[in-house]
Protein backbone atom coordinates (compact mmCIF):
# COMPACT_ATOMS: atom_id res chain seq x y z
CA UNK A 1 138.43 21.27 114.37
CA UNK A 2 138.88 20.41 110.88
CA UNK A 3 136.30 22.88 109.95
CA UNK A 4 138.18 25.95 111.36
CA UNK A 5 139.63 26.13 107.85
CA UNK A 6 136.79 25.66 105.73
CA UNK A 7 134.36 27.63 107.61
CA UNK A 8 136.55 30.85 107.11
CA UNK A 9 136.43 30.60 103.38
CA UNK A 10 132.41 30.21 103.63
CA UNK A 11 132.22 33.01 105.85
CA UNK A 12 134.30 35.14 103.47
CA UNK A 13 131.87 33.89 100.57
CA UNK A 14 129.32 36.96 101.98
CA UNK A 15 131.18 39.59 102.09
CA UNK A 16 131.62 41.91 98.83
CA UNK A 17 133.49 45.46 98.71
CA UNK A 18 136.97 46.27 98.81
CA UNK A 19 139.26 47.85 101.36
CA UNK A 20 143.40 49.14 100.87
CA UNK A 21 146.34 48.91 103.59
CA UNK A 22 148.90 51.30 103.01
CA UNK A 23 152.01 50.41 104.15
CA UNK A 24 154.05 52.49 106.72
CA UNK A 25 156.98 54.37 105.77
CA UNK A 26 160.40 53.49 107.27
CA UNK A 27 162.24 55.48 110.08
CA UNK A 28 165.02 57.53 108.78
CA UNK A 29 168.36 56.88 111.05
CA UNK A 30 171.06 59.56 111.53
CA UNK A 31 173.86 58.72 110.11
CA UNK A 32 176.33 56.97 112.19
CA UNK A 33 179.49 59.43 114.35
CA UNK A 34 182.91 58.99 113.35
CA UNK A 35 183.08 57.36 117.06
CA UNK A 36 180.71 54.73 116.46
CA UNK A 37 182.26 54.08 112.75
CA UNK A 38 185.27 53.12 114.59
CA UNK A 39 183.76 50.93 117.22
CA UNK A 40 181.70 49.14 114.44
CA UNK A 41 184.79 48.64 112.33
CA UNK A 42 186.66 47.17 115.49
CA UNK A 43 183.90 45.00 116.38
CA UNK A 44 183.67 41.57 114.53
CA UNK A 45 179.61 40.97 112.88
CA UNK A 46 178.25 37.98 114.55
CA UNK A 47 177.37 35.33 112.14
CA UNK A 48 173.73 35.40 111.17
CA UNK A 49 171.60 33.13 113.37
CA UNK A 50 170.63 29.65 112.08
CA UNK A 51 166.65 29.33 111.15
CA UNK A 52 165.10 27.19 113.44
CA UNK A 53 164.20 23.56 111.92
CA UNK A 54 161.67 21.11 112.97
CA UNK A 55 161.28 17.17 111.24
CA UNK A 56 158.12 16.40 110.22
CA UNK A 57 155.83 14.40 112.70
CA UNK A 58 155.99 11.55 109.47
CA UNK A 59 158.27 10.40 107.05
CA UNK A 60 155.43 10.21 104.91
CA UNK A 61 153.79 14.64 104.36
CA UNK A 62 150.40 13.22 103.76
CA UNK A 63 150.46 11.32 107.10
CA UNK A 64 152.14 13.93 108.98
CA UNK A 65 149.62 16.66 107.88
CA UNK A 66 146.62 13.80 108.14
CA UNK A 67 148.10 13.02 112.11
CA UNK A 68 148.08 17.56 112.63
CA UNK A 69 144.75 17.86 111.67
CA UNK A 70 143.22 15.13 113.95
CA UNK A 71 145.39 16.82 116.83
CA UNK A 72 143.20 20.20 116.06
CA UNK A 73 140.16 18.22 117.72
CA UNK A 74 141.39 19.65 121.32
CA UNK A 75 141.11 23.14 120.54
CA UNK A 76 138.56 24.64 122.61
CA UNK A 77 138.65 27.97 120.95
CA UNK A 78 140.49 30.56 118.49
CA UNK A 79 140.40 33.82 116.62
CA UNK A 80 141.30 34.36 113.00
CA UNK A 81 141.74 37.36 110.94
CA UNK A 82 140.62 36.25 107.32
CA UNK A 83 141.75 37.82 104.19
CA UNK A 84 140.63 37.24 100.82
CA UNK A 85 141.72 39.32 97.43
CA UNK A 86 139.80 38.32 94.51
CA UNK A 87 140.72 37.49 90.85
CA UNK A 88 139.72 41.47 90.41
CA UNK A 89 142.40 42.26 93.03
CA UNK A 90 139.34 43.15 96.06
CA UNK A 91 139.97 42.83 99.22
CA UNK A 92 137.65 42.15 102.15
CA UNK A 93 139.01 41.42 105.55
CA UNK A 94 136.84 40.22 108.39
CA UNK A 95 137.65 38.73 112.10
CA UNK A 96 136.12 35.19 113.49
CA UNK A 97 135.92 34.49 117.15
CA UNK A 98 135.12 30.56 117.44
CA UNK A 99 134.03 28.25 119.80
CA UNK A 100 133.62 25.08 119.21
CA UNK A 101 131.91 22.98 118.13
CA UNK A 102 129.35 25.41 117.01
CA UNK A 103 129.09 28.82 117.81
CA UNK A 104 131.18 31.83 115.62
CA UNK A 105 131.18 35.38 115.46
CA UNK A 106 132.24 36.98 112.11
CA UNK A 107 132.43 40.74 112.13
CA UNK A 108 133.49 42.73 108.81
CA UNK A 109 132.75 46.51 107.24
CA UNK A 110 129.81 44.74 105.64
CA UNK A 111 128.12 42.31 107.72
CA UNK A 112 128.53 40.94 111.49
CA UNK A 113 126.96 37.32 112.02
CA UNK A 114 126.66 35.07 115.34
CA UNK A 115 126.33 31.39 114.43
CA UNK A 116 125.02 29.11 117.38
CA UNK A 117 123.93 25.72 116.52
CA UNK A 118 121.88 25.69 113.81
CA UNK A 119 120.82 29.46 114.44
CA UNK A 120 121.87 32.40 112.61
CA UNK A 121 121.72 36.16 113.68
CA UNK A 122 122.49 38.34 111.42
CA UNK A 123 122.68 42.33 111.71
CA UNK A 124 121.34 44.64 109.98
CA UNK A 125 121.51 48.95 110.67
CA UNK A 126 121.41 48.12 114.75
CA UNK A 127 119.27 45.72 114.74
CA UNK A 128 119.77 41.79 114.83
CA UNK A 129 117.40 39.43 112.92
CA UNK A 130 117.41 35.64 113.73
CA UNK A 131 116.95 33.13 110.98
CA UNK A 132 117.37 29.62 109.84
CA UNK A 133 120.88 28.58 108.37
CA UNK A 134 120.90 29.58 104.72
CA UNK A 135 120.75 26.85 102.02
CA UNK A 136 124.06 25.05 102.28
CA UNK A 137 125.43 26.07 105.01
CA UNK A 138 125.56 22.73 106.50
CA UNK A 139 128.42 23.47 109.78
CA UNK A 140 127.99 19.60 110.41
CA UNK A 141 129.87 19.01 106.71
CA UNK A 142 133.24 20.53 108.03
CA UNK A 143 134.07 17.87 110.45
CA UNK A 144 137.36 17.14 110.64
CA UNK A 145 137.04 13.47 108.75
CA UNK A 146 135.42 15.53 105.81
CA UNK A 147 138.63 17.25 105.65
CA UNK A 148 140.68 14.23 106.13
CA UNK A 149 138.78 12.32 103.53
CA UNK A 150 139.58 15.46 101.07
CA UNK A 151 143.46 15.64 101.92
CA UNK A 152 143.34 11.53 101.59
CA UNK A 153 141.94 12.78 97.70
CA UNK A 154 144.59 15.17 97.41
CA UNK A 155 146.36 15.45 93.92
CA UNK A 156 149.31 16.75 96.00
CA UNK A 157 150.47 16.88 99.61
CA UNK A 158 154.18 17.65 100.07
CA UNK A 159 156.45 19.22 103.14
CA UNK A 160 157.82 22.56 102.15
CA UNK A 161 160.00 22.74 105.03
CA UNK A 162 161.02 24.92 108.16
CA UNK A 163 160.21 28.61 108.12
CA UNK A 164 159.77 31.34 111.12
CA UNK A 165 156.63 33.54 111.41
CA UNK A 166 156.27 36.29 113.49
CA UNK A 167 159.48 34.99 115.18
CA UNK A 168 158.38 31.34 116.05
CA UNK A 169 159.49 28.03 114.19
CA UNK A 170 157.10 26.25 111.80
CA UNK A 171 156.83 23.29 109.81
CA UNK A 172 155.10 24.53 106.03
CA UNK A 173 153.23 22.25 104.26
CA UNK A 174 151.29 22.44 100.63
CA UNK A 175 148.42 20.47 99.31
CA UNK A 176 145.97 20.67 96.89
CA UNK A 177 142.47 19.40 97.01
CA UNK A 178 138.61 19.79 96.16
CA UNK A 179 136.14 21.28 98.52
CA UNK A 180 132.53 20.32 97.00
CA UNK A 181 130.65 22.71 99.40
CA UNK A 182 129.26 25.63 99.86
CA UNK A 183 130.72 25.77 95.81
CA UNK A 184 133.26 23.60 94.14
CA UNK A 185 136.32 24.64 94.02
CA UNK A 186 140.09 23.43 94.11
CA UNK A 187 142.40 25.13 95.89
CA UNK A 188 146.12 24.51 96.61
CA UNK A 189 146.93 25.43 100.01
CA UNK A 190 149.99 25.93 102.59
CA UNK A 191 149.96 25.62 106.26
CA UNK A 192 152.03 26.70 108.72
CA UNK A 193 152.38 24.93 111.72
CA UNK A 194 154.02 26.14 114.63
CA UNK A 195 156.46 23.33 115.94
CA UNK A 196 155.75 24.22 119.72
CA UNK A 197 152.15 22.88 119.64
CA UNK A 198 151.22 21.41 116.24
CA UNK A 199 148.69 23.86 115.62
CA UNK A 200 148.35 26.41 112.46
CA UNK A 201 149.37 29.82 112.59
CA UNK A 202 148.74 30.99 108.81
CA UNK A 203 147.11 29.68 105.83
CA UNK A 204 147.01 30.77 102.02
CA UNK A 205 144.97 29.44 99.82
CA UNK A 206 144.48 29.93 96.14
CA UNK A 207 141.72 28.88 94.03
CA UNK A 208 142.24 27.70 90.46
CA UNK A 209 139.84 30.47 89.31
CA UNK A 210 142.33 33.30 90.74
CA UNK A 211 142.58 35.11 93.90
CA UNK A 212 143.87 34.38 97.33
CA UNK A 213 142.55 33.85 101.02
CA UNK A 214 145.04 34.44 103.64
CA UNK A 215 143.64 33.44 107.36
CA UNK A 216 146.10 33.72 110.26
CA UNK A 217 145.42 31.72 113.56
CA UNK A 218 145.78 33.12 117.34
CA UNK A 219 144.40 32.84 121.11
CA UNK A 220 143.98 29.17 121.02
CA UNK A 221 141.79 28.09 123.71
CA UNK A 222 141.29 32.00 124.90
CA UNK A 223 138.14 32.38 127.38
CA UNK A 224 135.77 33.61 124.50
CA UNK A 225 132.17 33.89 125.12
CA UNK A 226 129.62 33.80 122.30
CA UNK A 227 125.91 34.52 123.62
CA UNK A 228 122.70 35.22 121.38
CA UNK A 229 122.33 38.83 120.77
CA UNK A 230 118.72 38.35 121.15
CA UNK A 231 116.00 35.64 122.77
């Protein structure tokens, strides 16, 4: 399961234009009656609510993050909205259904792909065209003790602590490490893992070269289906 995090940056490797998000303006509020002034002013303001905390599964953040990865092996299935913004400040955004061990669907603006096995459907206009794997796209690399033998080679590992996303606890970590394919690159990383079931929610990393890739985790073992589009 290991893979789940390298595979999204290689799938992000083929896609090339740029899309914007504008942000949504905020709702204007009336301003408050002389009434409800009062009652405000009568009414003590709770104290802010404590963020939630969670101790690392290890003393140690290298063998904590090491013992979370291995636990990814159960996961059946997920969905992941990847993000990447380049050193040029493009951004491309593209959604992965995955099953695992071996079968994705990544559809962008520019491309949709189904990856079963070692088959790869691509489409083009309408129409889907099967091929081989390209060169180096080896999905038998990302196993999950490549990964751990990569974090083990880390330059850093480190806890960053407790933090809440999208209103649940997590557990942030940061690392930094070298993955040799599809193209070397280092990238420092940080994880988010929710403390209810060990698993990530959110992950940014940043390549030495610039840039940023952003892929947030959800429906972990969802009934997802992944056929061939065609025989």
């Amino acid at each position: 399961m290991g893979r789940v995090i390298v595979l999204g940056m290689l799938f992000v490797a083929l896609t090339a234009s740029a899309c914007s998000a504008v942000p949504a303006a905020a709702p204007t509020q009336a301003p408050p009656t002389p009434a409800a002034t009062a009652a405000s002013a009568a009414t003590p303001t709770p104290a802010p609510t404590a963020r939630p905390t969670a101790a690392p599964t290890s003393a140690e953040p290298l063998d904590a993050l090491s013992q979370i990865f291995r636990g990814w092996l159960g996961v059946k299935s997920f969905r992941a909205k990847i993000t990447t913004t380049t050193s040029t400040g493009a951004v491309t955004e593209m959604n992965l259904d995955a099953v695992m061990p071996d079968r994705f669907h990544a559809v962008s603006k520019q491309f949709e792909v189904i990856i079963i096995g070692a088959t790869y459907y691509v489409k083009i206009g309408n129409q889907w065209q099967k091929i081989a794997l390209p060169k180096g796209f080896d999905i038998s690399s990302f196993d999950i003790k490549t990964l751990e033998a990569q974090l083990g080679a880390s330059t850093e590992v480190k806890l960053i602590g407790p933090d809440v996303l999208d209103g649940a606890p997590m557990v942030v970590y940061q690392y930094t490490t070298t993955i040799k394919t599809p193209t070397p690159s280092t990238l420092t990383s940080k994880v988010w893992i929710a403390v209810a079931d060990q698993l990530p929610r959110k992950m940014e990393s940043t390549p030495k070269t610039g840039g940023k890739t952003v892929i947030v985790y959800s429906d972990y073992n969802a009934n997802i289906t992944i056929d061939p589009p065609i025989k």
